[in-house]
C-alpha atoms as a PDB file:
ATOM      1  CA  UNK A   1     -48.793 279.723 -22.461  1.00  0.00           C
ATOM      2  CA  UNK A   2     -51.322 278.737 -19.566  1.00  0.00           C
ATOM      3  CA  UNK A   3     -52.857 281.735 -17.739  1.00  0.00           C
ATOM      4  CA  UNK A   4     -51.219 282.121 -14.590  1.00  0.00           C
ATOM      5  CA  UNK A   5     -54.777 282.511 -11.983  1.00  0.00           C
ATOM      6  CA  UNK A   6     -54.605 285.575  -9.742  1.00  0.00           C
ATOM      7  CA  UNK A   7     -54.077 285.117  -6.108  1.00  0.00           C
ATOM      8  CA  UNK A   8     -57.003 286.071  -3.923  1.00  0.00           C
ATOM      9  CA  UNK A   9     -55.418 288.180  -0.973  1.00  0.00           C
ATOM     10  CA  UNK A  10     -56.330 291.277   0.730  1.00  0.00           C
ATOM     11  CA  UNK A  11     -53.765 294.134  -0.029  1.00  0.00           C
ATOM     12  CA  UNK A  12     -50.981 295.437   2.058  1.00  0.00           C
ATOM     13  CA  UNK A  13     -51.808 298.483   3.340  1.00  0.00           C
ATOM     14  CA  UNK A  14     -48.965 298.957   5.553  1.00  0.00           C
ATOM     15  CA  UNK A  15     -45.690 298.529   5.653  1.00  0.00           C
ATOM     16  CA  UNK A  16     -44.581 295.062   6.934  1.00  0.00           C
ATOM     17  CA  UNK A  17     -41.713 295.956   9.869  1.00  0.00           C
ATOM     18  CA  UNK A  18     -39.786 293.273  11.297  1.00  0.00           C
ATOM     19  CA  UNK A  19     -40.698 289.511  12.190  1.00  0.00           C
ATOM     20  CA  UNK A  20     -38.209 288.319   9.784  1.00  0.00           C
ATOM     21  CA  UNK A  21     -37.185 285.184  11.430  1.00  0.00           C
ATOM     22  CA  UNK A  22     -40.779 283.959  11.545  1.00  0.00           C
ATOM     23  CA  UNK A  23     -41.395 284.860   7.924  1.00  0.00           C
ATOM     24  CA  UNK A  24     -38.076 282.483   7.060  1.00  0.00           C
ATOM     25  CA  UNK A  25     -39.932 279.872   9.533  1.00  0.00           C
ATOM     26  CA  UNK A  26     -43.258 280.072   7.778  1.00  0.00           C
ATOM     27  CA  UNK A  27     -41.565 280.405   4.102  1.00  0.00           C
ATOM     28  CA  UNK A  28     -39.471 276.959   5.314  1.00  0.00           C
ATOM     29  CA  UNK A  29     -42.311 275.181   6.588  1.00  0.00           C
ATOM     30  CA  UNK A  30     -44.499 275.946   3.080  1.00  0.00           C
ATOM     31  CA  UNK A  31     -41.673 274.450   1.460  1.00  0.00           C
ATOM     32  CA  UNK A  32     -42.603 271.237   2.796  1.00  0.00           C
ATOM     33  CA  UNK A  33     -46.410 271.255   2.237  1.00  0.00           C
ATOM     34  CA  UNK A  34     -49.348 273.141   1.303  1.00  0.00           C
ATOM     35  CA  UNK A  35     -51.306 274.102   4.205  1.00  0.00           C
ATOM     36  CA  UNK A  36     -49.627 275.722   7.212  1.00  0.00           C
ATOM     37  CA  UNK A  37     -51.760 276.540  10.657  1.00  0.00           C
ATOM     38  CA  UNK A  38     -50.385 279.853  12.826  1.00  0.00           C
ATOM     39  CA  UNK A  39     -51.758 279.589  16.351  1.00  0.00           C
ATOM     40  CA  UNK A  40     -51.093 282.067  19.226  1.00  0.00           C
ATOM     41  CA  UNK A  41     -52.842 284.804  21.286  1.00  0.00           C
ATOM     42  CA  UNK A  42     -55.419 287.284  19.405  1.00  0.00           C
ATOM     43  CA  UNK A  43     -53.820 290.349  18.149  1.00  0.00           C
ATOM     44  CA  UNK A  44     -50.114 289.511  17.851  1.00  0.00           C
ATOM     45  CA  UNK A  45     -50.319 289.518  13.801  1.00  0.00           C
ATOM     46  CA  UNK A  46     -51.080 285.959  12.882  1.00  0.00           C
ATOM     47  CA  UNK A  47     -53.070 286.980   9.635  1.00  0.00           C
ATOM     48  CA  UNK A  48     -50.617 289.746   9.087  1.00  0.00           C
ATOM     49  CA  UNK A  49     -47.751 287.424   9.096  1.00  0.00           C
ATOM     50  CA  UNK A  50     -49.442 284.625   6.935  1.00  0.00           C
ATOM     51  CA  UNK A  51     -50.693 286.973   3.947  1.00  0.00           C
ATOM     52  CA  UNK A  52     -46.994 288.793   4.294  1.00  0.00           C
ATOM     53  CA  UNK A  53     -45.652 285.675   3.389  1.00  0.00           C
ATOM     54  CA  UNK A  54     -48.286 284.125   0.977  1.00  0.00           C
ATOM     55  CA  UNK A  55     -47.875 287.412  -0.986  1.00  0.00           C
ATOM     56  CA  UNK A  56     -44.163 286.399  -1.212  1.00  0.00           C
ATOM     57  CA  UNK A  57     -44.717 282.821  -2.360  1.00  0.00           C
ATOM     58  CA  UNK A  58     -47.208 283.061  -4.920  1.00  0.00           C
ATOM     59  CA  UNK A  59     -44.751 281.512  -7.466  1.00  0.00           C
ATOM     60  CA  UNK A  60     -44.123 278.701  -5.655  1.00  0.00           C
ATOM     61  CA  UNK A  61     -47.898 277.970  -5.955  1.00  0.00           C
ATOM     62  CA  UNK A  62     -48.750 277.462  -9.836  1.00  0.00           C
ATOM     63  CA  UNK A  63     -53.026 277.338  -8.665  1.00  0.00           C
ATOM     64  CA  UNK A  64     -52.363 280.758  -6.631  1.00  0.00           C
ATOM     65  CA  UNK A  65     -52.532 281.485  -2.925  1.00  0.00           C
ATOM     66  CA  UNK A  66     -55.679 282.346  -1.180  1.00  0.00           C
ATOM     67  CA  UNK A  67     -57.187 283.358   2.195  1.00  0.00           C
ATOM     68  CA  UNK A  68     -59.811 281.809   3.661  1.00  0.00           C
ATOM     69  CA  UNK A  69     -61.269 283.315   7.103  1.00  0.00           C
ATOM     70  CA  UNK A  70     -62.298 280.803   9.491  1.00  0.00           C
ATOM     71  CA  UNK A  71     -63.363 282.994  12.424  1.00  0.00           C
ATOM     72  CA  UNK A  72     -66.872 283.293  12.367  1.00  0.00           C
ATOM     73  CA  UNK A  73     -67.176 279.928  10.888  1.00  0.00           C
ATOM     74  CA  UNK A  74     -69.562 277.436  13.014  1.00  0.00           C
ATOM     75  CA  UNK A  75     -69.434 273.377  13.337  1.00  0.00           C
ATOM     76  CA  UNK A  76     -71.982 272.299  10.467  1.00  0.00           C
ATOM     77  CA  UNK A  77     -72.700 275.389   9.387  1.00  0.00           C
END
C-alpha cells in the first residue's frame, strides 16, 4: 500500500466557531479544481477559513494539502 504523504498545515489552535456557509462554498468550489484564491479585507479570517477547510479535505487530495504564505513574497524575488 502507497504511503499516504502528510499534509503540511499549521495546527488548529482554536476552536473553529461558525462561518459554515463559506466553508460549504470553499469545500464546493475545491470540488471543481485544485487551487482556490480567498480575497477580502485583512483580518476577517481568510487563512483561518482556508486551512479550516484544507484540514477537512485532505482525502480528497491523494499528494496532501499544503500552505504556502505569499505575504511577504516580492515580484522576482
Amino acid at each position: 500500500m502507497p504511503c499516504r504523504p502528510a499534509s503540511a498545515l499549521p495546527a488548529e489552535l482554536t476552536s473553529f466557531v461558525g462561518r459554515r456557509r463559506e466553508l460549504t462554498d470553499v469545500r464546493r468550489s475545491l470540488g471543481g479544481g485544485r487551487l482556490l484564491t480567498l480575497t477580502g479585507m485583512g483580518g476577517v479570517g481568510k487563512t483561518r477559513l482556508a486551512l479550516h477547510a484544507a484540514a477537512g479535505l485532505g482525502r480528497a487530495f491523494p499528494d496532501g494539502v499544503r500552505l504556502v504564505e505569499l505575504g511577504g513574497a516580492t515580484p522576482f524575488s
